[in-house]
PDB file of N, CA and C in Angstrom:
ATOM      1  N   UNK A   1       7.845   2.208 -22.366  1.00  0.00           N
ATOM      2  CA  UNK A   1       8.148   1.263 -21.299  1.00  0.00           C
ATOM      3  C   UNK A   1       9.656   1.034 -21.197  1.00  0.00           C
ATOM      4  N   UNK A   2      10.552   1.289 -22.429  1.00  0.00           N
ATOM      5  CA  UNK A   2      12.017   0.848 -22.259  1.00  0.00           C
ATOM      6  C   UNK A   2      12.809   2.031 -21.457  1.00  0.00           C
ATOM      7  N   UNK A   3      12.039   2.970 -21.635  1.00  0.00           N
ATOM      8  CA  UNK A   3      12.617   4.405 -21.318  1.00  0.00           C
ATOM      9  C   UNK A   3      12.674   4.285 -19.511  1.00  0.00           C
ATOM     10  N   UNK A   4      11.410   3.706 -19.402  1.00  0.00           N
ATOM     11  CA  UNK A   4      10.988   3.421 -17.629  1.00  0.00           C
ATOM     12  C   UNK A   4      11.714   2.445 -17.250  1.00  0.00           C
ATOM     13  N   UNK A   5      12.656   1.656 -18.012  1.00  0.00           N
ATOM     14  CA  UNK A   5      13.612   0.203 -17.181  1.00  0.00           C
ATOM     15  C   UNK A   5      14.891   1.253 -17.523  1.00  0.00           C
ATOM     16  N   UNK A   6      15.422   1.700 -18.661  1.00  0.00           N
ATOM     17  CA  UNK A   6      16.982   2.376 -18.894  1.00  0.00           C
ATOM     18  C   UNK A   6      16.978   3.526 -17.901  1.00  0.00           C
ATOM     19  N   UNK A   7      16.070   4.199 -17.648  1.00  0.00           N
ATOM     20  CA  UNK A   7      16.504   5.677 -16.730  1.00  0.00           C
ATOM     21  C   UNK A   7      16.164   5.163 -15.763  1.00  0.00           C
ATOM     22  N   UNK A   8      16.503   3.875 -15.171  1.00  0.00           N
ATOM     23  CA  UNK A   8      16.195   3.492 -13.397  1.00  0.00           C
ATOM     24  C   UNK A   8      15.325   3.900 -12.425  1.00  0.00           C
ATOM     25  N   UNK A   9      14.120   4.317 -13.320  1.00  0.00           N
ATOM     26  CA  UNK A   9      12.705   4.945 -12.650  1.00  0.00           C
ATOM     27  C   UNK A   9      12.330   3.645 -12.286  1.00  0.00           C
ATOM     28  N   UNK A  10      12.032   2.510 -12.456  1.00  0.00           N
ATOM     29  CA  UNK A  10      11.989   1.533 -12.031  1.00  0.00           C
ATOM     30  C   UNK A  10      12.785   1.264 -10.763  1.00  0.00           C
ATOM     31  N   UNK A  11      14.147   1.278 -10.447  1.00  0.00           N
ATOM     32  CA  UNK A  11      15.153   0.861  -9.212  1.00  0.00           C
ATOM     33  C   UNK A  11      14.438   2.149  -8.611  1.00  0.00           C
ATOM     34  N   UNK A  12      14.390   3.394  -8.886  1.00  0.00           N
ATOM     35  CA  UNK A  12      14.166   4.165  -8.189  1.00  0.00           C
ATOM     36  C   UNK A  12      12.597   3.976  -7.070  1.00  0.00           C
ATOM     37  N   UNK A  13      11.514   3.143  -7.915  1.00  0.00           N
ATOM     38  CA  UNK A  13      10.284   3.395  -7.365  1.00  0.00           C
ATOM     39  C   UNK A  13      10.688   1.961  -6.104  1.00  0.00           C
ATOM     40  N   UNK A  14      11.306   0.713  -6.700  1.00  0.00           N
ATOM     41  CA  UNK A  14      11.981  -0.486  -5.563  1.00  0.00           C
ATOM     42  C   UNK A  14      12.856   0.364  -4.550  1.00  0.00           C
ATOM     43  N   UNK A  15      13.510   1.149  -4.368  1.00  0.00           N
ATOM     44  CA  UNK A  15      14.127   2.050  -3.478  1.00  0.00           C
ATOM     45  C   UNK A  15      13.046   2.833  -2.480  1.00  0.00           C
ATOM     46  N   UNK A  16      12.705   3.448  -3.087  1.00  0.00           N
ATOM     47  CA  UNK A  16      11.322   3.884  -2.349  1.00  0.00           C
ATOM     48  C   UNK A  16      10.405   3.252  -1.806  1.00  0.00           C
ATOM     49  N   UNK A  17      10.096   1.941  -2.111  1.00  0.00           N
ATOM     50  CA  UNK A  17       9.239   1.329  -1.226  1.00  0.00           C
ATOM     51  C   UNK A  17       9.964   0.289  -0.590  1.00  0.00           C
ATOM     52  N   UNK A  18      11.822   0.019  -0.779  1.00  0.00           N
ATOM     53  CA  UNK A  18      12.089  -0.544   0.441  1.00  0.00           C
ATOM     54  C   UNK A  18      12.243   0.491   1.625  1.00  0.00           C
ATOM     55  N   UNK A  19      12.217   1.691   1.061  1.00  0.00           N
ATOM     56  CA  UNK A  19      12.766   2.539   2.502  1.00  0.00           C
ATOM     57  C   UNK A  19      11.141   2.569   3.026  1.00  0.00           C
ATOM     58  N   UNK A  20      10.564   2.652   2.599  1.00  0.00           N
ATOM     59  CA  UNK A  20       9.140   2.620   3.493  1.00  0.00           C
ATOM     60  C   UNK A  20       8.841   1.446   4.146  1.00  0.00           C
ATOM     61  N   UNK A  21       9.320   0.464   3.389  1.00  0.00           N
ATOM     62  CA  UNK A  21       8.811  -1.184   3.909  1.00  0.00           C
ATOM     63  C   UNK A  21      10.200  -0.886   5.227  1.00  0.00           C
ATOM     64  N   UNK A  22      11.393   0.021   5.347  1.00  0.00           N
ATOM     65  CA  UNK A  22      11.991  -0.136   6.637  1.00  0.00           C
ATOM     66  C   UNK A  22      11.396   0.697   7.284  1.00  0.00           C
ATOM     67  N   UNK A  23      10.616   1.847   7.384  1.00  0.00           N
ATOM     68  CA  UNK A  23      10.954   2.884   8.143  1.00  0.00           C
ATOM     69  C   UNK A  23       9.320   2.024   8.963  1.00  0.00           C
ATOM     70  N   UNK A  24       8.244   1.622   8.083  1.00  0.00           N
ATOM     71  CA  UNK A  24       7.097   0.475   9.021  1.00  0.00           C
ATOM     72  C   UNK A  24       7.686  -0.040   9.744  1.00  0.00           C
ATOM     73  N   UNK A  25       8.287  -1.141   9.373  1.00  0.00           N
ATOM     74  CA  UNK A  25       9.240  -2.342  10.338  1.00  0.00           C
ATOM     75  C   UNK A  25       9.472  -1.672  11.469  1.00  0.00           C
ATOM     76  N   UNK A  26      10.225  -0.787  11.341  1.00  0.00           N
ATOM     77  CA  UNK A  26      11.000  -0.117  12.856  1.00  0.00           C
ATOM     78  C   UNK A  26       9.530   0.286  13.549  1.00  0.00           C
ATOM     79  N   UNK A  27       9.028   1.209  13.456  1.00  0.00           N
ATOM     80  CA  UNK A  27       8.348   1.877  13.874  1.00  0.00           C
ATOM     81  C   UNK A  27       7.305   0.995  14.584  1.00  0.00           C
ATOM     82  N   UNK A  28       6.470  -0.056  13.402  1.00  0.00           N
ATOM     83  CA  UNK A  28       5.642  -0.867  14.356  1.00  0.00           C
ATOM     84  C   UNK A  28       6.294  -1.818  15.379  1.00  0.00           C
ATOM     85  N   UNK A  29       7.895  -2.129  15.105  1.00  0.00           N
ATOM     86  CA  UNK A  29       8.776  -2.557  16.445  1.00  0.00           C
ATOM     87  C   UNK A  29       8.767  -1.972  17.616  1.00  0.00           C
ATOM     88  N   UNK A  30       9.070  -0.177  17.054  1.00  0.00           N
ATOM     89  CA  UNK A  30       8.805   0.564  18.555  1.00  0.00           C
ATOM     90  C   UNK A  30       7.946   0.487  18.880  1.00  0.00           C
ATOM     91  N   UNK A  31       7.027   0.882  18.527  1.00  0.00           N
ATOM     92  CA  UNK A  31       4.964   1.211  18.914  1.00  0.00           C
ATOM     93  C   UNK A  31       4.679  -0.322  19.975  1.00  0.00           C
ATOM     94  N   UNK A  32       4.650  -1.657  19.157  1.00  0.00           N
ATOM     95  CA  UNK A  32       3.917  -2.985  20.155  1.00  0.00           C
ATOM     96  C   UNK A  32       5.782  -3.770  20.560  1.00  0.00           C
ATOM     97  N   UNK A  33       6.892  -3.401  20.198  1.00  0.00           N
ATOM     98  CA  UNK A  33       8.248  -4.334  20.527  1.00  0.00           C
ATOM     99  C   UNK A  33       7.648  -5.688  20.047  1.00  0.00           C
ATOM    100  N   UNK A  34       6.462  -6.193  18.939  1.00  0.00           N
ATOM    101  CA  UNK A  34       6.538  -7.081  18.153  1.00  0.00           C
ATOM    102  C   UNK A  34       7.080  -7.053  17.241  1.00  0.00           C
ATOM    103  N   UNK A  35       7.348  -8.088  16.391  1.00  0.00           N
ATOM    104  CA  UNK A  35       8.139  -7.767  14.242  1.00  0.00           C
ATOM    105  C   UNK A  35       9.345  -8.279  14.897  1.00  0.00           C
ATOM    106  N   UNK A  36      10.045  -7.507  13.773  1.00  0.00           N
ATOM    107  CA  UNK A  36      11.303  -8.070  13.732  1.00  0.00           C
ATOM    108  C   UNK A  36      12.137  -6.761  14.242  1.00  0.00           C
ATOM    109  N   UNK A  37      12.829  -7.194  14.598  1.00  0.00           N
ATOM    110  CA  UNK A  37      13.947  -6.116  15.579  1.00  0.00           C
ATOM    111  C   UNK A  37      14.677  -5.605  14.365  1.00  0.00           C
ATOM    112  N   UNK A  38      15.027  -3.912  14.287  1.00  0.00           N
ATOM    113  CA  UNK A  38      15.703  -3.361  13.235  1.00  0.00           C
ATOM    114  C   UNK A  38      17.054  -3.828  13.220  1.00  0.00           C
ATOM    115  N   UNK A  39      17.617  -4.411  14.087  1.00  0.00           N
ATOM    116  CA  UNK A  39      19.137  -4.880  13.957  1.00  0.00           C
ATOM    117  C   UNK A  39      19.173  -6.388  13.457  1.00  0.00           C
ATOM    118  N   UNK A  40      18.425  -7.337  13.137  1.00  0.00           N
ATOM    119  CA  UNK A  40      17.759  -8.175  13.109  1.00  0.00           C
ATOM    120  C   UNK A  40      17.766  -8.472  11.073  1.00  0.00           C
ATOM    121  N   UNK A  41      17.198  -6.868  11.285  1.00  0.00           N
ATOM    122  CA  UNK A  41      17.562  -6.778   9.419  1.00  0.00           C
ATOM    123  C   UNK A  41      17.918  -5.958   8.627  1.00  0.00           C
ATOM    124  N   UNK A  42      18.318  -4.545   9.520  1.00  0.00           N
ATOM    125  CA  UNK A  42      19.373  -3.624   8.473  1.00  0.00           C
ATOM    126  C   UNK A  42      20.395  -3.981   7.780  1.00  0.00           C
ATOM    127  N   UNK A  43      21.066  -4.879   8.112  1.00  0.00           N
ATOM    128  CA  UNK A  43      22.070  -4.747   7.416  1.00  0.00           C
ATOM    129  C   UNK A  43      21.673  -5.626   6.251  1.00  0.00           C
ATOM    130  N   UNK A  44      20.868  -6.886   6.321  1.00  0.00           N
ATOM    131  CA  UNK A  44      20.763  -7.273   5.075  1.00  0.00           C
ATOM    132  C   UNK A  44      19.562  -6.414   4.176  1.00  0.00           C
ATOM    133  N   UNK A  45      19.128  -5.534   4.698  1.00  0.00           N
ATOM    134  CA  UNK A  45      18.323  -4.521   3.794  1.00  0.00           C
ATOM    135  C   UNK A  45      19.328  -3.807   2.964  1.00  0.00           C
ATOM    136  N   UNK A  46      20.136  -2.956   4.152  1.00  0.00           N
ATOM    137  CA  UNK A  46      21.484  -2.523   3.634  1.00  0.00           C
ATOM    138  C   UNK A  46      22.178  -3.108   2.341  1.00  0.00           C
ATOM    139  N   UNK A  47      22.345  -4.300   2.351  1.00  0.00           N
ATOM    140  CA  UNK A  47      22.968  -4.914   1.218  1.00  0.00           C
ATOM    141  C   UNK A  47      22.075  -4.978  -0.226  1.00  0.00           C
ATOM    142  N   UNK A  48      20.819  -5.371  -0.097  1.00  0.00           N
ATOM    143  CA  UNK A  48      20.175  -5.278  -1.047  1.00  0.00           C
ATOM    144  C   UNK A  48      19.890  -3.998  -1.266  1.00  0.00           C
ATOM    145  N   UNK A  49      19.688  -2.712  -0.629  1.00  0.00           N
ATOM    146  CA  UNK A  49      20.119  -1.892  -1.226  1.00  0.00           C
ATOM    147  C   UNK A  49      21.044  -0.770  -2.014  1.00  0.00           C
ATOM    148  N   UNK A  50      21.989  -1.526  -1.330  1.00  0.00           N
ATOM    149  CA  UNK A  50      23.432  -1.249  -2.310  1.00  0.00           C
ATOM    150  C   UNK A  50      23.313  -2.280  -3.726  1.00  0.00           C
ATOM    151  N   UNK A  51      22.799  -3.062  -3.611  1.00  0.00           N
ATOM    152  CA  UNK A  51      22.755  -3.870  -4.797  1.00  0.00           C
ATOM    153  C   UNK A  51      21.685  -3.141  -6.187  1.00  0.00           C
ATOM    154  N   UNK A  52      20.498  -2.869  -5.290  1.00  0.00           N
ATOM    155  CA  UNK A  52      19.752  -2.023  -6.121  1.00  0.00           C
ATOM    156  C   UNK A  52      20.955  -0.980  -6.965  1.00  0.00           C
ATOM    157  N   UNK A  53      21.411  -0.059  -5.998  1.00  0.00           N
ATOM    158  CA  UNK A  53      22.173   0.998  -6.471  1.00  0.00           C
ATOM    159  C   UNK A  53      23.061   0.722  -7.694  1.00  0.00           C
ATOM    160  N   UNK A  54      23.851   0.007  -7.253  1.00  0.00           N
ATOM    161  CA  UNK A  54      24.687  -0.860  -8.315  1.00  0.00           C
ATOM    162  C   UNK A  54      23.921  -1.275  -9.805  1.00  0.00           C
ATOM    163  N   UNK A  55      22.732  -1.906  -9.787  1.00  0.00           N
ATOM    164  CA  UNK A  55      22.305  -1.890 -10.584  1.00  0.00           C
ATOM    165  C   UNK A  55      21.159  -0.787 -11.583  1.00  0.00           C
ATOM    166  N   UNK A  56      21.288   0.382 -10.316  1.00  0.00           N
ATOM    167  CA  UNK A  56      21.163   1.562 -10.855  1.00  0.00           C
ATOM    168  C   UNK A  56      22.052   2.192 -11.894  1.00  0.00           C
ATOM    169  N   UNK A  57      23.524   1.852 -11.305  1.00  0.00           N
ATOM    170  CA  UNK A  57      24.271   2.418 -11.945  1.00  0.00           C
ATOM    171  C   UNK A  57      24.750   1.992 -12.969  1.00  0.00           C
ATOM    172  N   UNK A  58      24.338   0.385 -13.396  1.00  0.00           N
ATOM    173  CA  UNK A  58      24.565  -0.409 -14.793  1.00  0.00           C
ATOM    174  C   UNK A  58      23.303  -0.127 -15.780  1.00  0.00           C
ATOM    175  N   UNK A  59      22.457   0.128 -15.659  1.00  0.00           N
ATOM    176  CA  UNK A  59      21.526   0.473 -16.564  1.00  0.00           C
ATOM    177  C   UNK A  59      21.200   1.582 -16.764  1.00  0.00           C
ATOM    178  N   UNK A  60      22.217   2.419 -16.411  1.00  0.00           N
ATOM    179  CA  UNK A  60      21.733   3.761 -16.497  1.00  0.00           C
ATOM    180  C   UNK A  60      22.933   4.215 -17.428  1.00  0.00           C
ATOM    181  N   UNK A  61      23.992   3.807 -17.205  1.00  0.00           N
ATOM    182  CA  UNK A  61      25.349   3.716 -17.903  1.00  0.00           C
ATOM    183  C   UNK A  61      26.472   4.478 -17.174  1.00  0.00           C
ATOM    184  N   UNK A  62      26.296   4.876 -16.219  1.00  0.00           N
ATOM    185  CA  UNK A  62      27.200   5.463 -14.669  1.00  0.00           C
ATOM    186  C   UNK A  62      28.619   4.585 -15.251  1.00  0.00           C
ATOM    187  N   UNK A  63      29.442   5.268 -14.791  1.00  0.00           N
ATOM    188  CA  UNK A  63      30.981   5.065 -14.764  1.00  0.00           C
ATOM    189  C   UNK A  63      31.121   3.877 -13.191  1.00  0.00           C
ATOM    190  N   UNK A  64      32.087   2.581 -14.268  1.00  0.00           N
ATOM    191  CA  UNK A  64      32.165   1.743 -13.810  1.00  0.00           C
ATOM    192  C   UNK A  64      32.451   1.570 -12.311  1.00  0.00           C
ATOM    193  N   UNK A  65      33.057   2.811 -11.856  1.00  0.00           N
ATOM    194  CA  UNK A  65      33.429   2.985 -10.615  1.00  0.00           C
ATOM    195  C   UNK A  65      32.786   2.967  -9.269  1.00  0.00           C
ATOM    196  N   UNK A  66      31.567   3.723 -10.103  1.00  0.00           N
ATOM    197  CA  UNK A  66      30.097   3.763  -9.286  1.00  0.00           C
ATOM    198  C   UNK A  66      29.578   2.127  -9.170  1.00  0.00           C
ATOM    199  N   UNK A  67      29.451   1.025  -9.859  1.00  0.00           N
ATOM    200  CA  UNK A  67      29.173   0.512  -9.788  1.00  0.00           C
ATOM    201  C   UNK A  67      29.912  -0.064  -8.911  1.00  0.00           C
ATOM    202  N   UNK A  68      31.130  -0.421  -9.309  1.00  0.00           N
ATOM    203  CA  UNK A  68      31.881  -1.139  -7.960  1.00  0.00           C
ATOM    204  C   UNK A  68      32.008  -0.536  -6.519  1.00  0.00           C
ATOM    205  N   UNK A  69      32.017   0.168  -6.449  1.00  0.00           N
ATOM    206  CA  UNK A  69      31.520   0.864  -5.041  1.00  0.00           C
ATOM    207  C   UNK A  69      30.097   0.963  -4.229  1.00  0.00           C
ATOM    208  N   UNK A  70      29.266   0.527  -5.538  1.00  0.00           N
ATOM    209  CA  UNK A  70      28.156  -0.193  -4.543  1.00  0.00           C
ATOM    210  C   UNK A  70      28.015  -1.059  -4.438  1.00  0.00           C
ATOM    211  N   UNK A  71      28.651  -2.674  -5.135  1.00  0.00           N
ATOM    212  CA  UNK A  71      28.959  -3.961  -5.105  1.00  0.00           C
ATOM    213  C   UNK A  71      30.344  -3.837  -3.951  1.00  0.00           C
ATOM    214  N   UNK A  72      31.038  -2.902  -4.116  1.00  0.00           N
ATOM    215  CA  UNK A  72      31.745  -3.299  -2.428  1.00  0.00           C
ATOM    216  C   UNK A  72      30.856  -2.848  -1.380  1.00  0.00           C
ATOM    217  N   UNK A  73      29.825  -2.051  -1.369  1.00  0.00           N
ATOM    218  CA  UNK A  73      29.372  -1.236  -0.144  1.00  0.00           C
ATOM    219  C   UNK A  73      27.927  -2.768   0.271  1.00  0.00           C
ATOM    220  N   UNK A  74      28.019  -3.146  -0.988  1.00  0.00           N
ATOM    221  CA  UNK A  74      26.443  -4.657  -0.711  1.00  0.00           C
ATOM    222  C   UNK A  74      27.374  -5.546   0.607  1.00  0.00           C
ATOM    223  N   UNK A  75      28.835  -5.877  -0.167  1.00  0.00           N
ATOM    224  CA  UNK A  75      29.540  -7.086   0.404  1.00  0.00           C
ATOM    225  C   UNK A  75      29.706  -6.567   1.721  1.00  0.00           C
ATOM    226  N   UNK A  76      30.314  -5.258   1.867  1.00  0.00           N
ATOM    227  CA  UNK A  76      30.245  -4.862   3.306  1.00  0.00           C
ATOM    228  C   UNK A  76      29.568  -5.589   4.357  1.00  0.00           C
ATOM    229  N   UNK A  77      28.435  -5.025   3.831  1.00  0.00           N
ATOM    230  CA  UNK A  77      27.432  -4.953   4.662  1.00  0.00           C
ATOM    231  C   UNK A  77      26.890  -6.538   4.509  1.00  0.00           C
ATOM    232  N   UNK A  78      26.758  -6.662   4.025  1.00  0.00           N
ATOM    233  CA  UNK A  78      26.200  -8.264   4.052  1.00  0.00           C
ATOM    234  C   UNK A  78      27.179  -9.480   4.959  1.00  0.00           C
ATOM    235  N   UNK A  79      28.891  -8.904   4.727  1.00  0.00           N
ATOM    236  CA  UNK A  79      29.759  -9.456   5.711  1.00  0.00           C
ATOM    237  C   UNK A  79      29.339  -9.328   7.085  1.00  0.00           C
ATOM    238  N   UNK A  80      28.775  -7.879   7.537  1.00  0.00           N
ATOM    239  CA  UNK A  80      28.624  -7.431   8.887  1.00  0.00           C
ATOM    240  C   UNK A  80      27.473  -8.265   9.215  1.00  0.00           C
ATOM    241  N   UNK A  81      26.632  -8.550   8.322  1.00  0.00           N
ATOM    242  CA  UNK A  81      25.624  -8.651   8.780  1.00  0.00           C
ATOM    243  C   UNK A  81      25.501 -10.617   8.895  1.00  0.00           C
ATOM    244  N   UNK A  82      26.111 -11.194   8.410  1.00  0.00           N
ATOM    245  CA  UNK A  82      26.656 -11.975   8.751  1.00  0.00           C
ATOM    246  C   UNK A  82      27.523 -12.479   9.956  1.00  0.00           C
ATOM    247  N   UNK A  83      28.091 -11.584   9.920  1.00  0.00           N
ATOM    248  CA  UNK A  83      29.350 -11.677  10.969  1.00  0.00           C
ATOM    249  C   UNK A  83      28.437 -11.487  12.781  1.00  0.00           C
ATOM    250  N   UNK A  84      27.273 -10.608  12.434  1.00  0.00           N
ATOM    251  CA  UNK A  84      26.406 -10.230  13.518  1.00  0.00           C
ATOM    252  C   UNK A  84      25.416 -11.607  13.602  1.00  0.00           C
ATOM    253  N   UNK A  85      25.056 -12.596  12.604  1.00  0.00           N
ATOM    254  CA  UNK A  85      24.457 -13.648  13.066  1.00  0.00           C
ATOM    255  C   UNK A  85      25.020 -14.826  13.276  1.00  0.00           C
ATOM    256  N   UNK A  86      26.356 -14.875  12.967  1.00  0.00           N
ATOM    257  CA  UNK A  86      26.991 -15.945  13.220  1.00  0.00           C
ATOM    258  C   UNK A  86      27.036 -16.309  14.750  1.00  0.00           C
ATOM    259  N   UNK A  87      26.577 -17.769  14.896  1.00  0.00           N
ATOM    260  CA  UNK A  87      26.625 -18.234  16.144  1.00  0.00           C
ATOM    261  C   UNK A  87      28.167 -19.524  16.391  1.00  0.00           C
TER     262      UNK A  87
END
């Protein structure tokens, strides 16, 4: 079981079923234009999945660099996506 949290088979299988939990979303948006609109929540998907990554890359033992480059690529996106709901 420790082997399945250190080699990020774990982040990996949460990766995989957020990209499925997006690629539904959209799709049943197109099909009835009910749900939630994909612009609505990419970008904060976006962010949590840079965050995943990031913490891919701390438990796996990736060079620190990697990590900060997906903790800047979360903030990015979480700015934009912010910046897109600000009223």
């Amino acid at each position: 079981m420790q082997d399945w949290f250190a080699s990020g088979r774990l982040i990996d299988v949460a990766l995989t079923m957020t990209a499925l939990e997006a690629v539904a979303v959209v799709l049943y948006f197109r099909r009835t234009g009910r749900g939630i609109a994909p612009a609505d929540f990419l970008g904060n998907l976006a962010s949590g999945v840079c965050l995943m990554l990031a913490l891919r890359c701390g438990v796996t033992g990736a060079w620190w660099g990697w990590i900060a480059l997906w903790l800047s690529a979360a903030l990015v996106a979480h700015l934009a996506d912010v910046r897109r709901r600000w009223r």
